[in-house]
C-alpha atoms as a PDB file:
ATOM      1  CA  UNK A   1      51.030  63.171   9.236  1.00  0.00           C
ATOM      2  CA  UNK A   2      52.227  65.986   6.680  1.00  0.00           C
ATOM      3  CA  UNK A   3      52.840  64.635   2.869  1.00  0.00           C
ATOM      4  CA  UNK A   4      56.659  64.607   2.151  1.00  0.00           C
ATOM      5  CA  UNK A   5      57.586  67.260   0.109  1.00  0.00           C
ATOM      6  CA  UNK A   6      60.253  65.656  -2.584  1.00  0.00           C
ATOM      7  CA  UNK A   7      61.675  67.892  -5.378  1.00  0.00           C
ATOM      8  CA  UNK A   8      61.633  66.222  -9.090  1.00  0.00           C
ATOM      9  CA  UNK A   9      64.279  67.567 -11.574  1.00  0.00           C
ATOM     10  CA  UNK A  10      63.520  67.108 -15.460  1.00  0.00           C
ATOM     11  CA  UNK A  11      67.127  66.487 -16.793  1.00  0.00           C
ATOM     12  CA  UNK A  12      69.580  63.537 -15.053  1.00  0.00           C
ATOM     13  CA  UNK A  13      71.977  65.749 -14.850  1.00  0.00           C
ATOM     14  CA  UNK A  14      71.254  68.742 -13.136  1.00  0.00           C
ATOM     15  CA  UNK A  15      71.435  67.639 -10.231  1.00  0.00           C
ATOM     16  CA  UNK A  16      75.216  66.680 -10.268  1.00  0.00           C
ATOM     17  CA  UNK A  17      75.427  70.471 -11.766  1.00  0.00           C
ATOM     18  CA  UNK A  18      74.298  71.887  -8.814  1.00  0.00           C
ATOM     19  CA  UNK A  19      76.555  69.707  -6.285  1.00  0.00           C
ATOM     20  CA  UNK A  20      79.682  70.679  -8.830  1.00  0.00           C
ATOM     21  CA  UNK A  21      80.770  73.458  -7.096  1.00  0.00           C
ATOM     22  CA  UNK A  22      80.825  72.240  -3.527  1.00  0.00           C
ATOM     23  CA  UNK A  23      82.241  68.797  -4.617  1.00  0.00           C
ATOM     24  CA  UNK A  24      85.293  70.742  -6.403  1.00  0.00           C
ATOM     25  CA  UNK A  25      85.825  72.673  -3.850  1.00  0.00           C
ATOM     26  CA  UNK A  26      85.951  69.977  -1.096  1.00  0.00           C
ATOM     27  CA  UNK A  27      88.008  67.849  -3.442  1.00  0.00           C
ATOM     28  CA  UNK A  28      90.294  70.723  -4.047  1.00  0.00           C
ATOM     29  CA  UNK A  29      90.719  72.232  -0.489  1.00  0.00           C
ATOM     30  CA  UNK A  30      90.150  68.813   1.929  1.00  0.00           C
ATOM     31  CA  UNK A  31      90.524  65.752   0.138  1.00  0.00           C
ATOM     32  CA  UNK A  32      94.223  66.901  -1.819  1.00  0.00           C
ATOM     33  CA  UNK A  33      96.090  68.577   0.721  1.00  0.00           C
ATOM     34  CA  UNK A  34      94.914  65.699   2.621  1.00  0.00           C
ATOM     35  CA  UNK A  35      96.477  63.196   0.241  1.00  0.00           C
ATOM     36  CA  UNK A  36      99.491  65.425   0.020  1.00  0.00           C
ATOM     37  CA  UNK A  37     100.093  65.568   3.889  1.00  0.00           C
ATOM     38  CA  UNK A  38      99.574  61.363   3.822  1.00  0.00           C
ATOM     39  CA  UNK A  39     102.226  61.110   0.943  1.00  0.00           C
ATOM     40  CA  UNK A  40     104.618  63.744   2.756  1.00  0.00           C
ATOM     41  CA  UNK A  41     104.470  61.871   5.640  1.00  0.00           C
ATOM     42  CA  UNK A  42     105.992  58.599   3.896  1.00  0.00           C
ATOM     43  CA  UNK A  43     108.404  60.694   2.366  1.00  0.00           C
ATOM     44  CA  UNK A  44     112.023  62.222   4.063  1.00  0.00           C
ATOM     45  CA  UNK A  45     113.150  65.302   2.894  1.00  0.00           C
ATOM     46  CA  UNK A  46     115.695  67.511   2.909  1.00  0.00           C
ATOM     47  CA  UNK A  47     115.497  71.378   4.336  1.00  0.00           C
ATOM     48  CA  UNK A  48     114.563  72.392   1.195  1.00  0.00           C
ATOM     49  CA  UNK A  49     112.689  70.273  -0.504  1.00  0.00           C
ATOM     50  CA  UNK A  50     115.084  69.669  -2.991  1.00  0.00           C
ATOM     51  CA  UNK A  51     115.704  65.445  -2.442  1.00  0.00           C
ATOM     52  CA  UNK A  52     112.949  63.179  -1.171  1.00  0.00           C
ATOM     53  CA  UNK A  53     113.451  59.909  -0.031  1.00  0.00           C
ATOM     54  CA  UNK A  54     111.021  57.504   0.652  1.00  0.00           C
ATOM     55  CA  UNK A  55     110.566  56.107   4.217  1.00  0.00           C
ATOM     56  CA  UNK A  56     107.671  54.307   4.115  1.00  0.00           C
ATOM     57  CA  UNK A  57     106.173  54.066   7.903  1.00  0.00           C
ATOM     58  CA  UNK A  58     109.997  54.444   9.666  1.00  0.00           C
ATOM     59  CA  UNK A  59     108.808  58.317  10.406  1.00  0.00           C
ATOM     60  CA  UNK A  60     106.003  56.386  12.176  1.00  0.00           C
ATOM     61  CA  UNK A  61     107.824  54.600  14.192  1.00  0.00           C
ATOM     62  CA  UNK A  62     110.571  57.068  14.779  1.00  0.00           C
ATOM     63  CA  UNK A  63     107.542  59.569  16.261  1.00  0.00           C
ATOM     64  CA  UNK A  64     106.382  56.734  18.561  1.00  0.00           C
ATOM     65  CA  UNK A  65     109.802  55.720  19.908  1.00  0.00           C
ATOM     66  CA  UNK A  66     110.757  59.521  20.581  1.00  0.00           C
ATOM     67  CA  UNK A  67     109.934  60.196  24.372  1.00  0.00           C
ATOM     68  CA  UNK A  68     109.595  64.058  23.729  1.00  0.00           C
ATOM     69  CA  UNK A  69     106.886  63.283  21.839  1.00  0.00           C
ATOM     70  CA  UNK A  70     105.134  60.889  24.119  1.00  0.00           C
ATOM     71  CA  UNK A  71     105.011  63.816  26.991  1.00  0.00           C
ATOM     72  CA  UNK A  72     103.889  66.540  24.251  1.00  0.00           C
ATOM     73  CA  UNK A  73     100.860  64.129  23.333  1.00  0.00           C
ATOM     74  CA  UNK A  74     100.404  63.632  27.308  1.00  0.00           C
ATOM     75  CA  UNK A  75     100.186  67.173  28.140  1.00  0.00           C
ATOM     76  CA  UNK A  76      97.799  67.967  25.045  1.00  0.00           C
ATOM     77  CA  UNK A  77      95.328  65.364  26.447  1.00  0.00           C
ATOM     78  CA  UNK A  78      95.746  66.328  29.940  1.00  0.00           C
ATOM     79  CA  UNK A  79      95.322  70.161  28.634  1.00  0.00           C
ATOM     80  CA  UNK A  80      92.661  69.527  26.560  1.00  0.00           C
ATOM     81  CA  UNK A  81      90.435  67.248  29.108  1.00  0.00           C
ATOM     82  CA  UNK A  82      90.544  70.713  31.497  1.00  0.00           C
ATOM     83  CA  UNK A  83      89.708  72.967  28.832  1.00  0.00           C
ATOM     84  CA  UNK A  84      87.053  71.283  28.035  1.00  0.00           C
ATOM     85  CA  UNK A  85      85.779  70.352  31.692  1.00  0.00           C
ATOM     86  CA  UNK A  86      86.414  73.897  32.658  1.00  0.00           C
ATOM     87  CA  UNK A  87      84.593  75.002  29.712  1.00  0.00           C
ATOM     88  CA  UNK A  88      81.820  73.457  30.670  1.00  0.00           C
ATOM     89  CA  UNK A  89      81.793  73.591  33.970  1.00  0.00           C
ATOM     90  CA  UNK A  90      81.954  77.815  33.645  1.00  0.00           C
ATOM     91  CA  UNK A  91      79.191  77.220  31.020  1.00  0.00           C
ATOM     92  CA  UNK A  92      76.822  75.547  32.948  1.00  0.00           C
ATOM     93  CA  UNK A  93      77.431  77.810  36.185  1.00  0.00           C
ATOM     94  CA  UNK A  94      76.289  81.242  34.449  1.00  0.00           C
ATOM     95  CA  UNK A  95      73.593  79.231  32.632  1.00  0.00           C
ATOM     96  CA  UNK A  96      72.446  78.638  36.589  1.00  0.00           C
ATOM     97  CA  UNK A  97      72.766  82.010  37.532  1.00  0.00           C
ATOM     98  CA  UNK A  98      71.207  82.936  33.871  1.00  0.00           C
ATOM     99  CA  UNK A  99      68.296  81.047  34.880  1.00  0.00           C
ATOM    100  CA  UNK A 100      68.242  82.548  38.424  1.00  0.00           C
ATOM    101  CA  UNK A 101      65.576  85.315  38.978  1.00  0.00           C
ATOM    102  CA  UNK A 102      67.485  87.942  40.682  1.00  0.00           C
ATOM    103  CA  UNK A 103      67.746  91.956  41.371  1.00  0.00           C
ATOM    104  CA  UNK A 104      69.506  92.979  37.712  1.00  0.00           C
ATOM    105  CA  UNK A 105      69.199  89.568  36.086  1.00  0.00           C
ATOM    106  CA  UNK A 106      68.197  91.232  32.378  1.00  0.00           C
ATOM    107  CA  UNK A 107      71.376  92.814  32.755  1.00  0.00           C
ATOM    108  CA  UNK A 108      73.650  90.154  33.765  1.00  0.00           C
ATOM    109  CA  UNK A 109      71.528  88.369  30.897  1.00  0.00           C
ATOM    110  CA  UNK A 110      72.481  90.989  28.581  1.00  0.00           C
ATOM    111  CA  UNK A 111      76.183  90.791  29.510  1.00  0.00           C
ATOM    112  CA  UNK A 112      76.321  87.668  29.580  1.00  0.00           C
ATOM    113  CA  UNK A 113      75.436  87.530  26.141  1.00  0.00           C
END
């Protein structure tokens, strides 16, 4: 069994130097237009932004009552579950042919690539 290989900083605190960056940058492109999109979603507002009400979950509950929206969440699964079965399916059809050993398969491999 190999000997783990562990690095040992000298200071405390370079470590949470080093992950600085990346956490800032998560925090500032994920995590708050995240929290923006959850507030905005509690929130009614006009065209323009320029009066906000707040709503609390009736948007919620107005998107789950709204038929429209029921069939546009229908036909995104059902589209989805075939893109994704096709997907595969096409996949793992040239992978067989791929594997195949044919007249011209390094060039079918090569295309297919």
């Amino acid at each position: 069994m190999a000997a783990e290989k562990r690095v040992v900083f000298r200071s405390r605190w370079l470590p949470w130097l080093l992950i600085a960056p990346q956490a800032a940058i998560i925090t500032l492109f994920f995590f708050w237009p995240a929290a923006q999109a959850l507030l905005q979603s509690l929130q009614q507002s006009d065209a323009f932004g320029t009066s906000v009400e707040w709503v609390g979950l009736e948007n919620f509950s107005n998107l789950w009552a709204d038929e429209s929206y029921l069939d546009s969440f229908a036909t995104t699964a059902v589209f989805s579950v075939l893109v994704a079965a096709l997907g595969l399916s096409l996949s793992l059809l040239l992978a067989v042919f791929a594997d195949r050993v044919v007249h011209g398969a390094a060039v079918y491999r090569t295309l297919l690539i």
